[in-house]
N, C-alpha and C. Protein backbone atom coordinates (compact mmCIF):
# COMPACT_ATOMS: atom_id res chain seq x y z
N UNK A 1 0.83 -1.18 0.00
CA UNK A 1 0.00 0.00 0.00
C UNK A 1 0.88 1.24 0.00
N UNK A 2 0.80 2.38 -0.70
CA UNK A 2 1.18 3.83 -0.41
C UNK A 2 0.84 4.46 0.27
N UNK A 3 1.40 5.42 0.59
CA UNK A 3 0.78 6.17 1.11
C UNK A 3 -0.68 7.18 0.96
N UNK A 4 -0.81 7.07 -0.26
CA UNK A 4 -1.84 7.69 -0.86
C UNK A 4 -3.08 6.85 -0.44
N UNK A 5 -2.46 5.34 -0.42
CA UNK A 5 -3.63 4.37 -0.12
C UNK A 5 -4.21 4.51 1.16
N UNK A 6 -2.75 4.62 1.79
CA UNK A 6 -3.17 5.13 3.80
C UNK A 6 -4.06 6.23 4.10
N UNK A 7 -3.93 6.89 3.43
CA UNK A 7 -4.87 8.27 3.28
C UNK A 7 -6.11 8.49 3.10
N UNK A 8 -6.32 7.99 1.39
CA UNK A 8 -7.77 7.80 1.29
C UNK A 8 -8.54 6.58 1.85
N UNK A 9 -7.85 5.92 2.43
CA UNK A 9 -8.66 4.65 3.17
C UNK A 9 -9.08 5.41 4.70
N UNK A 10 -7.86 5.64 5.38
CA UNK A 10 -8.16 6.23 6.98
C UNK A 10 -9.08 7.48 6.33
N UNK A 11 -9.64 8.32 5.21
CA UNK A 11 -10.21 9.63 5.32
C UNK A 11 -11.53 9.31 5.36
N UNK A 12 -11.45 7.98 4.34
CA UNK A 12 -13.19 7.27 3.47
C UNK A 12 -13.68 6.97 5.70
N UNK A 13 -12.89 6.22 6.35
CA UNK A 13 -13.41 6.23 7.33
C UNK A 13 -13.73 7.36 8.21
N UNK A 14 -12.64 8.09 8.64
CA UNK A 14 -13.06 9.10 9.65
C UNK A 14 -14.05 10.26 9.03
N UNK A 15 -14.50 10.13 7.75
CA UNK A 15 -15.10 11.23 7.10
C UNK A 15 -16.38 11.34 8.00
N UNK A 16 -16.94 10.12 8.55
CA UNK A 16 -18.18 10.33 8.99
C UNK A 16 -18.67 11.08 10.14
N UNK A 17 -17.49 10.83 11.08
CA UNK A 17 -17.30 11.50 12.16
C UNK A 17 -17.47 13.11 12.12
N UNK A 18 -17.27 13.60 10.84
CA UNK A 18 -17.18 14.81 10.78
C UNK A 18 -19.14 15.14 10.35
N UNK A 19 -19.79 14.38 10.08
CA UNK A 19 -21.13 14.05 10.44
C UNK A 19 -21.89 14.24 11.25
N UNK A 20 -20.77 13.74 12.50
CA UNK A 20 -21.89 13.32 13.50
C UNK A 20 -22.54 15.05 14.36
N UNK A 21 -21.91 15.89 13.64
CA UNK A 21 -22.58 17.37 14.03
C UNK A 21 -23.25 17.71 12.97
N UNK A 22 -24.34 18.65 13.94
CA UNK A 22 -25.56 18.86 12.65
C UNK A 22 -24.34 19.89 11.61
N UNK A 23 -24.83 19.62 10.53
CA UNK A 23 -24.78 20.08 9.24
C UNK A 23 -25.85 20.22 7.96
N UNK A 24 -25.95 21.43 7.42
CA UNK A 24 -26.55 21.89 6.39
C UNK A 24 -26.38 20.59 5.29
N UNK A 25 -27.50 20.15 4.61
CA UNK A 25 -28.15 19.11 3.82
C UNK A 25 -28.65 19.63 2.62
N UNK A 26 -27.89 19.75 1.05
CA UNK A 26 -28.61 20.33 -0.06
C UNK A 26 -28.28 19.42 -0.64
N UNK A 27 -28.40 19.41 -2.30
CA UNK A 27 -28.17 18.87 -3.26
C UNK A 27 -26.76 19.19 -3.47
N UNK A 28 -26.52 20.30 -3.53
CA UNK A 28 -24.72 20.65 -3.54
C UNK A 28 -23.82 20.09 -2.67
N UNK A 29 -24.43 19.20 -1.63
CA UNK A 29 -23.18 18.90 -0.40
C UNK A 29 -23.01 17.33 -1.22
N UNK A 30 -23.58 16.82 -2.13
CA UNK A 30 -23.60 15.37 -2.92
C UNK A 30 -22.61 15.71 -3.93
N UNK A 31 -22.16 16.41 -4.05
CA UNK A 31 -20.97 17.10 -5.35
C UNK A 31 -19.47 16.51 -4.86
N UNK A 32 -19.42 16.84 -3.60
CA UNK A 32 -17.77 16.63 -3.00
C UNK A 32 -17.48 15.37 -2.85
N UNK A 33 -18.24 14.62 -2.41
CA UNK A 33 -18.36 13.03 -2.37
C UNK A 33 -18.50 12.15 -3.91
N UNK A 34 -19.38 12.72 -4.41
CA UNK A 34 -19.20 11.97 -6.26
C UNK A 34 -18.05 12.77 -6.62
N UNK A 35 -17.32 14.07 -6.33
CA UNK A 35 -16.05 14.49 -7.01
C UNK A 35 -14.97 13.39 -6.65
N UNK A 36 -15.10 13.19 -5.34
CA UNK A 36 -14.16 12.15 -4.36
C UNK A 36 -13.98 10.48 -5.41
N UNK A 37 -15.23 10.53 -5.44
CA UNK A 37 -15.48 9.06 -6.18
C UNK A 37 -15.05 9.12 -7.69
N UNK A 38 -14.90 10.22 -8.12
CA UNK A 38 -14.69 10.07 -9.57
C UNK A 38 -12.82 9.81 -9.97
N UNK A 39 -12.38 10.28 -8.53
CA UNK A 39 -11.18 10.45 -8.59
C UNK A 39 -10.49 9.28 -8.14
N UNK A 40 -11.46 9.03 -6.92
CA UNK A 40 -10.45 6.95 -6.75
C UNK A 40 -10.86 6.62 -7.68
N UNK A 41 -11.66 6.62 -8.45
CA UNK A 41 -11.98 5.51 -9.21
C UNK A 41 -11.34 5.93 -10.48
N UNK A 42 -10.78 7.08 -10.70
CA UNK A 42 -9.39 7.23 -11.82
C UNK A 42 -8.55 6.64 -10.80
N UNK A 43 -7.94 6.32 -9.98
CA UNK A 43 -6.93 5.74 -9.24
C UNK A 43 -7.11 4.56 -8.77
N UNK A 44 -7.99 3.85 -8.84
CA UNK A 44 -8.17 2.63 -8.56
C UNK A 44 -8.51 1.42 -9.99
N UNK A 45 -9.15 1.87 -10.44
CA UNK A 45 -9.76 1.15 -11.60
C UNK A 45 -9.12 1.34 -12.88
N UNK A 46 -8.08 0.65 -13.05
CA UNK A 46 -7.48 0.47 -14.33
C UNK A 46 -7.28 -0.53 -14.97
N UNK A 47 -7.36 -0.81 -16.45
CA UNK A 47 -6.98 -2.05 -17.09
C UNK A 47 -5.86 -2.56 -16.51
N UNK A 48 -6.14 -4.44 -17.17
CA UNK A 48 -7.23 -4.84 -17.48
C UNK A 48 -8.34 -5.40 -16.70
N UNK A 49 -9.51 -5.34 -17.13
CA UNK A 49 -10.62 -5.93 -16.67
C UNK A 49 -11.08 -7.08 -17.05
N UNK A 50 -11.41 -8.19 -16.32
CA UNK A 50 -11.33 -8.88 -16.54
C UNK A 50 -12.52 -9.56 -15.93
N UNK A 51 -13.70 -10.89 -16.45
CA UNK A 51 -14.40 -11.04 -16.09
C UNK A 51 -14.98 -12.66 -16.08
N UNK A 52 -13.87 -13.20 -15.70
CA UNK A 52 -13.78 -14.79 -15.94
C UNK A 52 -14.42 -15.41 -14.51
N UNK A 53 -14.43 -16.35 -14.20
CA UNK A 53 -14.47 -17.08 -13.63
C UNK A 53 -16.01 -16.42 -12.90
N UNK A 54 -15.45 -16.90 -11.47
CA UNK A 54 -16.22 -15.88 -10.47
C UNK A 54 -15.93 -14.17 -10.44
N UNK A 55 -15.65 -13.86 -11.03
CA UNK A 55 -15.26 -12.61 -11.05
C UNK A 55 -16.62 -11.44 -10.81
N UNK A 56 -17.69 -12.26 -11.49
CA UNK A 56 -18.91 -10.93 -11.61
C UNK A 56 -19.40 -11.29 -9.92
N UNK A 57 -19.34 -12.40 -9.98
CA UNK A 57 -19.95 -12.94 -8.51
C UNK A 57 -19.46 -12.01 -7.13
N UNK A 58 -18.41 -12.04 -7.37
CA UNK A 58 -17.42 -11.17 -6.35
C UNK A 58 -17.72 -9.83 -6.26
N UNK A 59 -17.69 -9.37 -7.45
CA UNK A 59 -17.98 -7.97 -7.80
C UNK A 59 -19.49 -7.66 -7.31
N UNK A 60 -20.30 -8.75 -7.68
CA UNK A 60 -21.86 -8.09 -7.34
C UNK A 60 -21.93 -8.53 -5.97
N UNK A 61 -21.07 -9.36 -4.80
CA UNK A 61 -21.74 -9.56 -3.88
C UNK A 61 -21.18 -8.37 -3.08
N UNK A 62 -19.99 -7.53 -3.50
CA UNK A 62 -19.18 -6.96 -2.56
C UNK A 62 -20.29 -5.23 -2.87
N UNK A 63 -20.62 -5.02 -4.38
CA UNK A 63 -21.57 -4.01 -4.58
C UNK A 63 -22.71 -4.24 -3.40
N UNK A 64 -23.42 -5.30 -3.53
CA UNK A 64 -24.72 -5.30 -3.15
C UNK A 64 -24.40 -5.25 -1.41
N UNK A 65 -23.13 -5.38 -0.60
CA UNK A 65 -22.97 -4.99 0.74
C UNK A 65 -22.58 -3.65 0.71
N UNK A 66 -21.92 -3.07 -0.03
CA UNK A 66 -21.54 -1.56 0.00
C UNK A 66 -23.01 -1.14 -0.09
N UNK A 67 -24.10 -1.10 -1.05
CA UNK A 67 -25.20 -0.51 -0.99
C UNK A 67 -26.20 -0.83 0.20
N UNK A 68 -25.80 -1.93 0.53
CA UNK A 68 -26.66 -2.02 2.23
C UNK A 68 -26.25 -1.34 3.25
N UNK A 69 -25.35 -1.42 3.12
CA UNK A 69 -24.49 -0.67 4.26
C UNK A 69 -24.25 1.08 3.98
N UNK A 70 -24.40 1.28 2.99
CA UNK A 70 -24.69 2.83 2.60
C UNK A 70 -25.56 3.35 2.88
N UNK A 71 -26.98 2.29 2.62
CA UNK A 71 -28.49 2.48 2.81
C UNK A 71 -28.82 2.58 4.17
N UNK A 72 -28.26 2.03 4.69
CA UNK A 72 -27.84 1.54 6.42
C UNK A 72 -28.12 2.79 6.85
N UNK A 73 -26.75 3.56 6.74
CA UNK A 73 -25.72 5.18 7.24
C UNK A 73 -26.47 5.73 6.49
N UNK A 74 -27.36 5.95 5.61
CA UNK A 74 -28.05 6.72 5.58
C UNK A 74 -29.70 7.23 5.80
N UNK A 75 -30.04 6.21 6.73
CA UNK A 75 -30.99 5.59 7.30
C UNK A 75 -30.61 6.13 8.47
N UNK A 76 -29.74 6.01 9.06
CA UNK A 76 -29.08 6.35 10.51
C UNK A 76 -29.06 8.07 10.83
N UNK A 77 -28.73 8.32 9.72
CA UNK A 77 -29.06 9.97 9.88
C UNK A 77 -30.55 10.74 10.21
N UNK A 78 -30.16 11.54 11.22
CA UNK A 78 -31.54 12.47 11.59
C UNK A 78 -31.44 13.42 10.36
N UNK A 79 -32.23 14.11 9.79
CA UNK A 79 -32.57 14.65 8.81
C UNK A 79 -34.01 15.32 9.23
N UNK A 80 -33.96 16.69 9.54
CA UNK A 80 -34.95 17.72 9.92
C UNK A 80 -34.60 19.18 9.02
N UNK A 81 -35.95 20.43 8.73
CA UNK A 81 -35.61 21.01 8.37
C UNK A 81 -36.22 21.89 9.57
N UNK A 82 -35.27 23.23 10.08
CA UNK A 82 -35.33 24.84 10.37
C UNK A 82 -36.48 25.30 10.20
N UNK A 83 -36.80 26.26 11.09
CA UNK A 83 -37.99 26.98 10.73
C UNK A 83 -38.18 27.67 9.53
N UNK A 84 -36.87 27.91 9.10
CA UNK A 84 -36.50 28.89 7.59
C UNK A 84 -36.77 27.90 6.42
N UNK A 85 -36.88 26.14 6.64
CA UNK A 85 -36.89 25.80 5.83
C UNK A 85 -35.40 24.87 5.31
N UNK A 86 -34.63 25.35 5.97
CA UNK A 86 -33.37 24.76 5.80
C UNK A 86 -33.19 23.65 6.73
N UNK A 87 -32.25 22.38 5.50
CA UNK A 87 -32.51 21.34 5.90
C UNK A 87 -31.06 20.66 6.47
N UNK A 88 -31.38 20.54 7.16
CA UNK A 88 -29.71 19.45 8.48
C UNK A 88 -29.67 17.88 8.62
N UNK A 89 -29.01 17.77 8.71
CA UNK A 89 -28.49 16.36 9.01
C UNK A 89 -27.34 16.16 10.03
N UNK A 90 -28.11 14.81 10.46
CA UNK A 90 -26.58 14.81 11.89
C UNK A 90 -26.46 12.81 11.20
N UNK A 91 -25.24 12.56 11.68
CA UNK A 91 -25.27 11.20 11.53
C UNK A 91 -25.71 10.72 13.01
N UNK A 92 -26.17 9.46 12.91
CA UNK A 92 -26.21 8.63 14.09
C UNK A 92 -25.34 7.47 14.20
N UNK A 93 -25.30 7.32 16.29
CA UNK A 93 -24.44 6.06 16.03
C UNK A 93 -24.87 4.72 15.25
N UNK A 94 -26.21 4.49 14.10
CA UNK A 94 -25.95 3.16 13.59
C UNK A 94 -25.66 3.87 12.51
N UNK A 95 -25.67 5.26 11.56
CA UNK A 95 -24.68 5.97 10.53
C UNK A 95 -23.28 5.20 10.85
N UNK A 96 -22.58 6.34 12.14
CA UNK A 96 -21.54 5.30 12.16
C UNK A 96 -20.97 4.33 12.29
N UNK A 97 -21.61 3.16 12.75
CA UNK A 97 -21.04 1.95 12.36
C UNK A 97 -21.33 1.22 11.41
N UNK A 98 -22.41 1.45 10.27
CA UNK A 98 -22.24 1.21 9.11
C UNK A 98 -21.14 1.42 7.99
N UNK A 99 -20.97 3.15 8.90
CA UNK A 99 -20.14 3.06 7.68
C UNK A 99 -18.50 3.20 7.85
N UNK A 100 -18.33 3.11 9.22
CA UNK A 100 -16.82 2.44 9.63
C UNK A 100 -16.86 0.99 9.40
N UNK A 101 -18.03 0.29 9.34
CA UNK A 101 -17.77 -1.41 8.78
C UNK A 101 -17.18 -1.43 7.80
N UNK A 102 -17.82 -1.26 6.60
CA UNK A 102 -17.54 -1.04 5.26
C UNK A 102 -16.22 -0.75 5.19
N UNK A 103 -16.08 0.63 5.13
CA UNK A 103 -14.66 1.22 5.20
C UNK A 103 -13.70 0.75 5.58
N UNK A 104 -13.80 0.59 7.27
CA UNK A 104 -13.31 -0.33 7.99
C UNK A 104 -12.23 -1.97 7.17
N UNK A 105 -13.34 -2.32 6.71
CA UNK A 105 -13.56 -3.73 6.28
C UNK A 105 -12.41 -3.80 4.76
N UNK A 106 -12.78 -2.43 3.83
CA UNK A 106 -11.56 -2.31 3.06
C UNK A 106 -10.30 -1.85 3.35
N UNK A 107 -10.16 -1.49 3.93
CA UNK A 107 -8.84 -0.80 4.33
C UNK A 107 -8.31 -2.31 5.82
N UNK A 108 -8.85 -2.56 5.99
CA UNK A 108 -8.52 -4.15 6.55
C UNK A 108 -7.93 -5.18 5.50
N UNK A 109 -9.12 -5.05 4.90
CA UNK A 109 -7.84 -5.89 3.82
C UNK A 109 -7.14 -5.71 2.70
N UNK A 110 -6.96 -4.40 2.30
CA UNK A 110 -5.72 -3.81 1.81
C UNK A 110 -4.72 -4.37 2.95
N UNK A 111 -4.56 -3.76 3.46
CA UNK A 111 -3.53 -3.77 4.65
C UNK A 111 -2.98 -5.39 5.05
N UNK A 112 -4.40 -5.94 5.08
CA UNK A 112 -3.87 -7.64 5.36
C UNK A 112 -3.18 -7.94 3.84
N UNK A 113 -3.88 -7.83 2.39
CA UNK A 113 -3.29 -8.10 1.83
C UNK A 113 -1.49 -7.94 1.01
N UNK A 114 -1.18 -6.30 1.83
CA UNK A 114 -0.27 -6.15 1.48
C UNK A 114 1.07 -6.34 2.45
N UNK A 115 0.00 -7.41 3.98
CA UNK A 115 1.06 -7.01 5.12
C UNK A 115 0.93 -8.47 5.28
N UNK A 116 1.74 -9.55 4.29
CA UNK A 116 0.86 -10.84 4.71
C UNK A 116 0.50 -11.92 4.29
N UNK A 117 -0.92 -10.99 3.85
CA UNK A 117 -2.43 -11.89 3.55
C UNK A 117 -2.41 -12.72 2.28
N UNK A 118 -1.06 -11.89 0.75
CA UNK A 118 -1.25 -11.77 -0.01
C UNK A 118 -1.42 -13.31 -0.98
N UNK A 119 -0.41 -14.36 -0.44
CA UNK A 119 -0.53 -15.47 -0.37
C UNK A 119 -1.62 -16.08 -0.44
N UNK A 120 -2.58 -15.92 1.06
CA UNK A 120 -3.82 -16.87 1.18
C UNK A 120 -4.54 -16.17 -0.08
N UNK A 121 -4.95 -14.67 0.08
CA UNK A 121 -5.29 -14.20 -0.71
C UNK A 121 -5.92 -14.62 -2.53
N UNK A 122 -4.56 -14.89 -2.60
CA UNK A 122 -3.82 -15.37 -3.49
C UNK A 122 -4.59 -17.22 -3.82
N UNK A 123 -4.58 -17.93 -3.24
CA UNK A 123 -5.26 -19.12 -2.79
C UNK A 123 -6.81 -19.34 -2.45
N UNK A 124 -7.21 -18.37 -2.22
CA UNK A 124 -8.08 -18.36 -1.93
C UNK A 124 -9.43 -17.82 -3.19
N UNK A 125 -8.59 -17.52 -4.01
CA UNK A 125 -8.99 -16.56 -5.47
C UNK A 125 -9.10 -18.02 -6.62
N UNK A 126 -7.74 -18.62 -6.55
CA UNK A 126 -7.78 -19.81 -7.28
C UNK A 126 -8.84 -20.83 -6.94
N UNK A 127 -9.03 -20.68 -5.39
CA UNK A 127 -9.84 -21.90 -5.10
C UNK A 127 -11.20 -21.38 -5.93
N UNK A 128 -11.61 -20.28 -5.39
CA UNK A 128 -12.73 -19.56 -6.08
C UNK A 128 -13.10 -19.19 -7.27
N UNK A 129 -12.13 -19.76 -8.17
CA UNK A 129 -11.91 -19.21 -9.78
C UNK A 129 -11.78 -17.47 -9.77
N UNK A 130 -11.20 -16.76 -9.04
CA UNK A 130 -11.54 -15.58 -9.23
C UNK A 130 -10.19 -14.93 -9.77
N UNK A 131 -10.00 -14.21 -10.77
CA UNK A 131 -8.70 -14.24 -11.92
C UNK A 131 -7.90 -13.13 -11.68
N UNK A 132 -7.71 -12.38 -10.54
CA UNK A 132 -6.57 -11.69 -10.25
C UNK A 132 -6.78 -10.37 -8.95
N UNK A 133 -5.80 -9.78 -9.20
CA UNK A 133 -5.72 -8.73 -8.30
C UNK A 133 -6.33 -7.72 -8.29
N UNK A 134 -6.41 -7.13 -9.49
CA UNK A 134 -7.35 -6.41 -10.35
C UNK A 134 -8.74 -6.47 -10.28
N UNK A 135 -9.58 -7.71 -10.02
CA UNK A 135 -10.75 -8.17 -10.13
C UNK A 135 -10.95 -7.80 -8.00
N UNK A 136 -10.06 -7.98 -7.31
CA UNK A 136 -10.17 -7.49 -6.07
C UNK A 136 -10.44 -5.80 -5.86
N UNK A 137 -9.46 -5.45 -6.77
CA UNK A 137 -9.17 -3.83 -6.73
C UNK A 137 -10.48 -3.18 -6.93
N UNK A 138 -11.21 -4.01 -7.91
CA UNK A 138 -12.60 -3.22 -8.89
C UNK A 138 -13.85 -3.73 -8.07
N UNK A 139 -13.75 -5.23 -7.41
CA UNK A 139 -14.63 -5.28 -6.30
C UNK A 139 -14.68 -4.34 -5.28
N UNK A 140 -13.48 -4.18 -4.66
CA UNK A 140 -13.94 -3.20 -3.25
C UNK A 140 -13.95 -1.62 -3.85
N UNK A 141 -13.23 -1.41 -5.28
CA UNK A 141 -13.68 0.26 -5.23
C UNK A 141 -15.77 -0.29 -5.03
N UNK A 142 -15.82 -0.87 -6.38
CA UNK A 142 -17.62 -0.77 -6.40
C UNK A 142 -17.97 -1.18 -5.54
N UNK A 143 -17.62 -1.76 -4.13
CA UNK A 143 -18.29 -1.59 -2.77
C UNK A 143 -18.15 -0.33 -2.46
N UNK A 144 -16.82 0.42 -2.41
CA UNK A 144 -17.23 1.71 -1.57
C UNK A 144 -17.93 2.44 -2.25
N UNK A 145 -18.07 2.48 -4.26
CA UNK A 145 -19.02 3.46 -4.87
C UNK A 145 -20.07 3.59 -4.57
N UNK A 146 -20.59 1.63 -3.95
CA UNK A 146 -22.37 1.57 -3.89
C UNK A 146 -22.45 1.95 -2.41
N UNK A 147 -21.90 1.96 -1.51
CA UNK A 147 -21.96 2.54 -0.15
C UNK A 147 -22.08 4.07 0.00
N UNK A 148 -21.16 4.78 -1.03
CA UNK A 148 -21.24 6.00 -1.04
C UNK A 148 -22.29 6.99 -1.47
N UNK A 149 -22.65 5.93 -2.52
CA UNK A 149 -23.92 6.60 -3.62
C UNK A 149 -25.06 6.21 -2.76
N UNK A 150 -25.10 5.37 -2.18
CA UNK A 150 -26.39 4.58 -1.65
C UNK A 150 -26.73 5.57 -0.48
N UNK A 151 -26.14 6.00 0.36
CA UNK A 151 -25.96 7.06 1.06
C UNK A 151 -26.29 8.00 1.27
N UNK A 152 -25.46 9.01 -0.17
CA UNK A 152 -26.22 10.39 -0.74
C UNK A 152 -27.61 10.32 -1.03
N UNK A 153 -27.95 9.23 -1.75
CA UNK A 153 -29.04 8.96 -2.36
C UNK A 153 -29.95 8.96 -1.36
N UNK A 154 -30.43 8.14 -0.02
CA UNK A 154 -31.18 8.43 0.83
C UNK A 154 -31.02 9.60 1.63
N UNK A 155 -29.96 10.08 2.04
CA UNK A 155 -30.03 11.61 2.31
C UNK A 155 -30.57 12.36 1.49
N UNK A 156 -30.42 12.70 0.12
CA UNK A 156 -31.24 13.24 -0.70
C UNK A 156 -32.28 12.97 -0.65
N UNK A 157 -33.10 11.76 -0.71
CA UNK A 157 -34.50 11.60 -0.72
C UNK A 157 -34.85 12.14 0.59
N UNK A 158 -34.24 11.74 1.40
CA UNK A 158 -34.99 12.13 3.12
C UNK A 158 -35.00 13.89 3.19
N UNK A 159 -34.36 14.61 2.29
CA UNK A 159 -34.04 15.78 2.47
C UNK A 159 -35.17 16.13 1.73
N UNK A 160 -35.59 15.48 0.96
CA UNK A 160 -36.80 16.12 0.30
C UNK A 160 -38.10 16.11 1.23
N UNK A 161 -38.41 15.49 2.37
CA UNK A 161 -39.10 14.58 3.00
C UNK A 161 -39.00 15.79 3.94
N UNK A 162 -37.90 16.56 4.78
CA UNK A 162 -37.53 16.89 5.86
C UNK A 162 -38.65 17.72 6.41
N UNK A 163 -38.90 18.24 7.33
CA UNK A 163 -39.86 19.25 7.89
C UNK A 163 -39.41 19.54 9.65
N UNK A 164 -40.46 20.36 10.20
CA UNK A 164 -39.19 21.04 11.50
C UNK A 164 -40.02 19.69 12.45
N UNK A 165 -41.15 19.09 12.33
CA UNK A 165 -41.66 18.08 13.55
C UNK A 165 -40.63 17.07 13.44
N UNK A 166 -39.34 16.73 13.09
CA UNK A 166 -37.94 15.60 13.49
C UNK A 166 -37.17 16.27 13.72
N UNK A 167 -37.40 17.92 13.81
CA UNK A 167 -36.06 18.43 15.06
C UNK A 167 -35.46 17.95 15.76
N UNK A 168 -34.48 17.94 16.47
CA UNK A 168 -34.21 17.60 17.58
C UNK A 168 -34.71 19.04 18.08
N UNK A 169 -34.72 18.39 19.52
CA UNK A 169 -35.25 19.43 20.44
C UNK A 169 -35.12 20.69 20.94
N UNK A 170 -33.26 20.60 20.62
CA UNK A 170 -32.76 21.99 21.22
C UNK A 170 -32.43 22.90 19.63
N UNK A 171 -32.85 22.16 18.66
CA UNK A 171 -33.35 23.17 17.40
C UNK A 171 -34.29 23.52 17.38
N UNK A 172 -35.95 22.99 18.08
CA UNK A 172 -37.39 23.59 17.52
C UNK A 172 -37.33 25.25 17.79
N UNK A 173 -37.37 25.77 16.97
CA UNK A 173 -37.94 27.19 17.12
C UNK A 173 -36.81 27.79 17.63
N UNK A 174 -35.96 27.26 17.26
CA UNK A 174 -34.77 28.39 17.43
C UNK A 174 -33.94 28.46 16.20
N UNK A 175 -33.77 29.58 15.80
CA UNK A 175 -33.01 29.93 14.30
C UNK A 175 -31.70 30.15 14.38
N UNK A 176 -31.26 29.33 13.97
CA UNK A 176 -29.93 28.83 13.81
C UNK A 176 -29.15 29.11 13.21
N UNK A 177 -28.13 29.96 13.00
CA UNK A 177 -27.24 30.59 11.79
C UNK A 177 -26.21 29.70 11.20
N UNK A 178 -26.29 27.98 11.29
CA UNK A 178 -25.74 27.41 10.66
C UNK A 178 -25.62 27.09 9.64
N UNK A 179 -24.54 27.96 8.72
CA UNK A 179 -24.78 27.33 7.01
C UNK A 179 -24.29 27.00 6.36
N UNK A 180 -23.46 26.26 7.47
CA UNK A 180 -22.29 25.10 6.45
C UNK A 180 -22.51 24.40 5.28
């Protein structure tokens, strides 16, 4: 792993934390996160691709947990709007442990695989018909894409939804100059 890898793995995790305080909820706060994603995934996802064996299998089972677990954390979030109309979001603790699992869970095995693991790894791919390293690399980015998107996506919907009766309490009727 690089350092670059150390980075965006420990950030994809602690990002949430920076959540867990209310924050302003638009359509524009979904921009920095798909900018984020467009960019591992120029850094992660490069030829060749390859789609032999078990390969799609891998790929769709590791998608279809990133999107549960996205759906999860974003389920977990309170999501209320201001008397003005303006809409917040706080994460909650099952936000965050959804989505330190996930995260968590890749950057676990990066780390095992490059401190190690790479062998069983390695063995464990053959046993499975699954045809390389590459086919790992493109599984866990499209887990974290469908975790990430899955995410925005119910925050967005819930933001459409929002109104001031899911305040929390020490927001009702008090106007708030938060406009992060």
């Amino acid at each position: 792993m690089s350092t670059i890898d150390y980075v965006i793995d420990i950030l994809l995790i602690v990002i949430i934390f920076r959540q867990v305080r209310p924050h302003r909820l638009s359509l524009g706060t979904a921009l920095l996160p798909l900018a984020l994603l467009i960019a591992a995934g120029a850094i992660y996802l490069r030829p060749p691709f390859t789609l032999g064996g078990n390969d799609l299998a891998l790929i769709a089972i590791l998608l279809v947990i990133g999107i549960a677990l996205g759906t999860i954390s974003g389920l977990g979030d309170q999501v209320w709007a201001d008397s003005r109309g303006r809409v917040f979001d706080r994460a909650g603790a099952l936000s965050v442990i959804a989505w330190v699992l996930g995260m968590g869970f890749r950057f676990g095995f990066a780390y095992y695989a490059y401190h190690g693991g790479g062998p069983a790894i390695a063995r464990f791919s053959v046993r499975h018909d699954i045809t390389g390293a590459n086919t790992w690399t493109t599984a866990l980015f499209l887990m974290a894409a469908g975790q990430v998107i899955a995410r925005l996506i119910m925050l967005q919907v819930r933001r459409t939804t929002a109104d001031t009766s899911t305040a929390p309490r020490d927001w009702v009727g008090a106007a708030r100059d938060d406009t992060r």
